[in-house]
Protein backbone atom coordinates (compact mmCIF):
# COMPACT_ATOMS: atom_id res chain seq x y z
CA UNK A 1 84.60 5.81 -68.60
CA UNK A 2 86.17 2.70 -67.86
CA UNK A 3 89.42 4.00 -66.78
CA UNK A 4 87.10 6.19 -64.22
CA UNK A 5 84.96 2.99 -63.19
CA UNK A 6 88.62 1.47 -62.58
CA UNK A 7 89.69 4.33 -60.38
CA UNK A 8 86.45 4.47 -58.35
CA UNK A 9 87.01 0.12 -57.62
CA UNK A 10 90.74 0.91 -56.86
CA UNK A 11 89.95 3.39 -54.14
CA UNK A 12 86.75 1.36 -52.63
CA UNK A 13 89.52 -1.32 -52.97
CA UNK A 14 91.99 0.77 -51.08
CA UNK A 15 89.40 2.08 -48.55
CA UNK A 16 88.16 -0.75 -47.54
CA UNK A 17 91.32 -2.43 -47.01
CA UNK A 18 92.20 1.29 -44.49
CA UNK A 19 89.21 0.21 -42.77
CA UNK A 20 89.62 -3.60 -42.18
CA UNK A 21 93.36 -2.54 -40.74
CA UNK A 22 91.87 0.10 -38.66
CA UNK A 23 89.14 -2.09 -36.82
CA UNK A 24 92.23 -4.55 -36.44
CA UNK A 25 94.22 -2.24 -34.95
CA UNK A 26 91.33 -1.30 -32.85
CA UNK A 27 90.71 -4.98 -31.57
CA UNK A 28 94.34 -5.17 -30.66
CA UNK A 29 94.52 -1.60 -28.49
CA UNK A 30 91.34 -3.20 -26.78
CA UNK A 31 93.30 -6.75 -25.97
CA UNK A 32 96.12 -4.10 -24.79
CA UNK A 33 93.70 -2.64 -21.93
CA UNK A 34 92.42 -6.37 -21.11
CA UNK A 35 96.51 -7.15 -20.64
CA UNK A 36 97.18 -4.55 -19.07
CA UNK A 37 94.11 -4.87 -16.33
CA UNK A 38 95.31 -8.72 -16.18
CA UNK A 39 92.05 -10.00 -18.08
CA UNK A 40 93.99 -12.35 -20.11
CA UNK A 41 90.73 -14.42 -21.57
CA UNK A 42 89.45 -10.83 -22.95
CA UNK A 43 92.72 -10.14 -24.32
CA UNK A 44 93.25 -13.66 -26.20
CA UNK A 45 89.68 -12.73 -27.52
CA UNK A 46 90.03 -9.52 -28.83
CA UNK A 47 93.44 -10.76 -30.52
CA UNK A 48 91.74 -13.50 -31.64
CA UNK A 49 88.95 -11.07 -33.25
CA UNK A 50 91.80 -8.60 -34.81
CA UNK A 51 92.82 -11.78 -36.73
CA UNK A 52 89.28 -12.61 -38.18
CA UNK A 53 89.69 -9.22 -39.65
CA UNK A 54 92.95 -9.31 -40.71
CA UNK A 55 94.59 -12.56 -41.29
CA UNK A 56 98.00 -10.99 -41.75
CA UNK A 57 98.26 -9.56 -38.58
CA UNK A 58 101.60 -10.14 -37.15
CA UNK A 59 100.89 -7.66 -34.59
CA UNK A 60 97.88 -9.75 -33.34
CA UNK A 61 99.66 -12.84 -33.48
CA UNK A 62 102.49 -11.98 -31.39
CA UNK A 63 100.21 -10.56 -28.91
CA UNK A 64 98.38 -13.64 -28.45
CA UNK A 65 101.72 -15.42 -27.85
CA UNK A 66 102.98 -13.27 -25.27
CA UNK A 67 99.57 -13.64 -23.07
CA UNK A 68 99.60 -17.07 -23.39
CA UNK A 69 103.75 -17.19 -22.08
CA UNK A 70 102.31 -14.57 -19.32
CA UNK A 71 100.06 -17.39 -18.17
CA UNK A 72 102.51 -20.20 -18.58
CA UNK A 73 100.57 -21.74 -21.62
CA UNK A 74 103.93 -22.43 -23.29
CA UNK A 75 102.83 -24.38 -26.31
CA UNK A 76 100.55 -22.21 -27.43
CA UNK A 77 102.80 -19.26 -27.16
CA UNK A 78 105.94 -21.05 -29.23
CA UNK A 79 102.79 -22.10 -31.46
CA UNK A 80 102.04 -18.75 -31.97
CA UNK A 81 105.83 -16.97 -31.89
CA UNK A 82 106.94 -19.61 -34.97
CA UNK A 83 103.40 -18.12 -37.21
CA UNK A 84 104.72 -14.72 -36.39
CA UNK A 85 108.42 -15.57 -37.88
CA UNK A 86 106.90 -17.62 -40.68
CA UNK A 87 104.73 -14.74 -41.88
CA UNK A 88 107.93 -12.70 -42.09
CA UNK A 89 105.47 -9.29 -41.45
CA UNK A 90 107.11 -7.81 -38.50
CA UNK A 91 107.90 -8.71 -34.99
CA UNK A 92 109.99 -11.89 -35.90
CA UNK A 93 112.91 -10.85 -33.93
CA UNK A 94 110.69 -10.74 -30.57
CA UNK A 95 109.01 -13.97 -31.21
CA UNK A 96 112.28 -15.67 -31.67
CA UNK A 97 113.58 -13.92 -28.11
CA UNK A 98 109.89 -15.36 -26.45
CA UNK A 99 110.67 -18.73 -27.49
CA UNK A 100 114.32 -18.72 -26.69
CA UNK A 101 113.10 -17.13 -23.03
CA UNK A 102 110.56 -20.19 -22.78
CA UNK A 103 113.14 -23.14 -23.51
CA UNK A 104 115.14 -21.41 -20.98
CA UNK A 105 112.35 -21.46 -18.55
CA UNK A 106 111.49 -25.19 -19.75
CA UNK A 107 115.16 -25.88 -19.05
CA UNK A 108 115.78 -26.67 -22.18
CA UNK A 109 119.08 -24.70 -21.98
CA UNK A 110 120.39 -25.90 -25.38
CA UNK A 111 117.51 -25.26 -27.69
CA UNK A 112 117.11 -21.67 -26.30
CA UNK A 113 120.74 -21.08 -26.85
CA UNK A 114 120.32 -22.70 -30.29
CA UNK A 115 116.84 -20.47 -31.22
CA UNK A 116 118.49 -17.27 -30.14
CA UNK A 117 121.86 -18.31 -32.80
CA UNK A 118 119.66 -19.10 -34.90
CA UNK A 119 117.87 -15.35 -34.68
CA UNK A 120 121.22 -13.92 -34.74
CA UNK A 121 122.07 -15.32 -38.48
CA UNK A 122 118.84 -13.61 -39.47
CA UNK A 123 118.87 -10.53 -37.50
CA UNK A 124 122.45 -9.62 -37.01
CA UNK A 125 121.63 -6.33 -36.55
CA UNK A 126 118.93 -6.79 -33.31
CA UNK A 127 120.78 -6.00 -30.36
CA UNK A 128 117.83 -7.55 -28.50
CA UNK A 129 118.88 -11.21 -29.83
CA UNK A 130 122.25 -10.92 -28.32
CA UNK A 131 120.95 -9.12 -25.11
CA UNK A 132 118.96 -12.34 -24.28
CA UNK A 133 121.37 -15.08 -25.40
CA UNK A 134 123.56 -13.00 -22.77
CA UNK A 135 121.20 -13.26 -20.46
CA UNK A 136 120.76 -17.26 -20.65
CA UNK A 137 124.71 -17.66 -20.89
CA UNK A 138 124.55 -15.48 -17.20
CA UNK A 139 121.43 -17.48 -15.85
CA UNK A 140 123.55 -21.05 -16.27
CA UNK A 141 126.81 -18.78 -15.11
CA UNK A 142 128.72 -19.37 -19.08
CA UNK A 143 130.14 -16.09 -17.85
CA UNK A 144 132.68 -15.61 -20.38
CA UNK A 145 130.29 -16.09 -23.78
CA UNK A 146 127.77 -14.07 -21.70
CA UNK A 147 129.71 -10.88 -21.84
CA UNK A 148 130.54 -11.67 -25.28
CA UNK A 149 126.93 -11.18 -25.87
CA UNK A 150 126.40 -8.35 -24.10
CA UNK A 151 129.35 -6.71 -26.07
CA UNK A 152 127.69 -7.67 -29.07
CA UNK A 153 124.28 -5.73 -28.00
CA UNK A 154 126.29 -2.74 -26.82
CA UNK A 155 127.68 -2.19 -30.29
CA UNK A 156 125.16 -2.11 -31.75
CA UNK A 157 122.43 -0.42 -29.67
CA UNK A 158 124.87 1.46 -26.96
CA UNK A 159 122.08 2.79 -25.07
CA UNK A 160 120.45 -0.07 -24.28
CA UNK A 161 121.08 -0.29 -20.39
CA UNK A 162 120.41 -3.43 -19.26
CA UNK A 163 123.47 -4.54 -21.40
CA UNK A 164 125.46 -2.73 -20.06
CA UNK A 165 124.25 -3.61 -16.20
CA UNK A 166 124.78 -7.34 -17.37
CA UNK A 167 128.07 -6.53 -18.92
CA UNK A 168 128.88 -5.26 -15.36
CA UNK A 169 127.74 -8.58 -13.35
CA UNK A 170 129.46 -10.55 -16.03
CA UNK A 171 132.61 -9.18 -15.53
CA UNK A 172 132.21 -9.03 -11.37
CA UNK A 173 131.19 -12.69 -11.91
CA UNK A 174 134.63 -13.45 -13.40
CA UNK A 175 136.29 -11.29 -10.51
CA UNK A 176 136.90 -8.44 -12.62
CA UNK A 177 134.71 -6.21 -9.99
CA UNK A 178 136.78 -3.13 -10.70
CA UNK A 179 136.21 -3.62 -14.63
CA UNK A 180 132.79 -4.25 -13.79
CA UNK A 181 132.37 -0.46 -12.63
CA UNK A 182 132.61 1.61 -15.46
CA UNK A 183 129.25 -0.25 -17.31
CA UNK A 184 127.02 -0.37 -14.26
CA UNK A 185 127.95 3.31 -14.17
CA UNK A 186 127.12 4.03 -17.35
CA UNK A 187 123.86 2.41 -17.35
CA UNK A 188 123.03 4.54 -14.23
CA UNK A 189 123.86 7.87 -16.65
CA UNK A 190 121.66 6.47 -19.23
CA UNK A 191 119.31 5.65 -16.76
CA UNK A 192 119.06 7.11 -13.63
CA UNK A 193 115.46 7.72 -12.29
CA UNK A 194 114.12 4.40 -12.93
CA UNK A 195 113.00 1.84 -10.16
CA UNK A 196 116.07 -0.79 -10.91
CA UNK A 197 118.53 2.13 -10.99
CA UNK A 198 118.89 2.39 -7.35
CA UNK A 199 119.44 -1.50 -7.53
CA UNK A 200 122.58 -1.11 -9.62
CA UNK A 201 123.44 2.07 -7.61
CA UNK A 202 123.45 -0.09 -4.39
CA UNK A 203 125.24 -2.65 -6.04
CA UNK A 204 127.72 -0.01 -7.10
CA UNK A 205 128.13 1.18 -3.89
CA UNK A 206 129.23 -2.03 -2.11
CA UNK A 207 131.74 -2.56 -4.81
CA UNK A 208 133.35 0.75 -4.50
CA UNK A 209 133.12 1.01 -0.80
CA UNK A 210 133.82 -2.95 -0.60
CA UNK A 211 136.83 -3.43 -3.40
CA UNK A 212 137.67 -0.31 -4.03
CA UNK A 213 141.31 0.65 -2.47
CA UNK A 214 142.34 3.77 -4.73
């Protein structure tokens, strides 16, 4: 009997705890649509409800900081990014690439290349870390460590696009332009019905009309 009475707490136990995710979840899908519709204030409030139900809602968290970076309330987002890493319950890597992308907007070009190094030693293996450090090496023209970067994110996620495309202006930047072809190509064959496609194709038409001898 008690072994049954056990049983029956354990699944209330587990059952309730299905539910209290599931309303969570819920609250956060309903922030999505407020996003998404640019109703920022019902977003923050529906994240803000998903974490009244679940504490330990990383998910919830890092939504909240990425509406409050959409509307420039920096503090609050790098407030929110560093709970998300501290709770260590998913979605560290992408609140250590929103606070590295806010230093850089803050111009505070050495602490974002310090946060994303910093990201790196704990997630070597998140191409998305090295994709962004690129990125801020290219934005304050450290050419050479910036395609070092993007190499990095190529190797280990070598259909991620945009590194290559970087990888590309990199090397052009360096006046390497006919180096620079073969990536931006190859990002167009990964990707080559999207919007900013026919960006790099233009660009890659200039360079082989432009540079291009043989």
């Amino acid at each position: 009997m008690k072994r049954f009475f056990l049983v029956l707490v354990l699944f209330f136990s587990a059952f309730s705890l299905f539910s209290q995710s599931q309303k969570a979840q819920d609250l956060l899908e309903e922030g999505f649509q407020y996003f998404s519709l640019g109703k920022y204030n019902l977003a923050i409030s529906k994240y803000e409800e998903a974490i009244q139900v679940d504490p330990q809602f990383s998910g919830a968290y890092y939504e909240l900081a990425y509406t409050y970076y959409a509307i420039k309330e920096y503090d609050k987002a790098i407030s929110y990014a560093k709970k998300v890493i501290k709770m260590k319950k998913g979605n560290e890597s992408l609140s250590i690439v929103l606070i590295g992308n806010i230093y850089d907007i803050q111009g505070k070009y050495s602490k974002a290349i310090k946060t994303y190094h910093s990201g790196i030693k704990s997630y070597p293996n998140d191409h998305m870390l090295y994709f962004n450090l690129g990125v801020t090496y290219y934005n304050h023209k450290d050419y050479k460590n910036a395609q070092t970067n993007f190499i990095e994110s190529i190797k280990i996620n070598p259909r991620h696009a945009s590194s290559h495309v970087y990888l590309g202006w990199s090397l052009d930047a360096q006046n390497q332009s006919f180096k620079a072809i073969l990536p931006i190509t190859y990002a167009l064959m990964l990707e080559p019905n999207s919007k900013r496609s026919v960006t790099w194709l233009k660009w890659l038409k200039k360079e082989l009309n432009y540079k291009v001898e043989k």
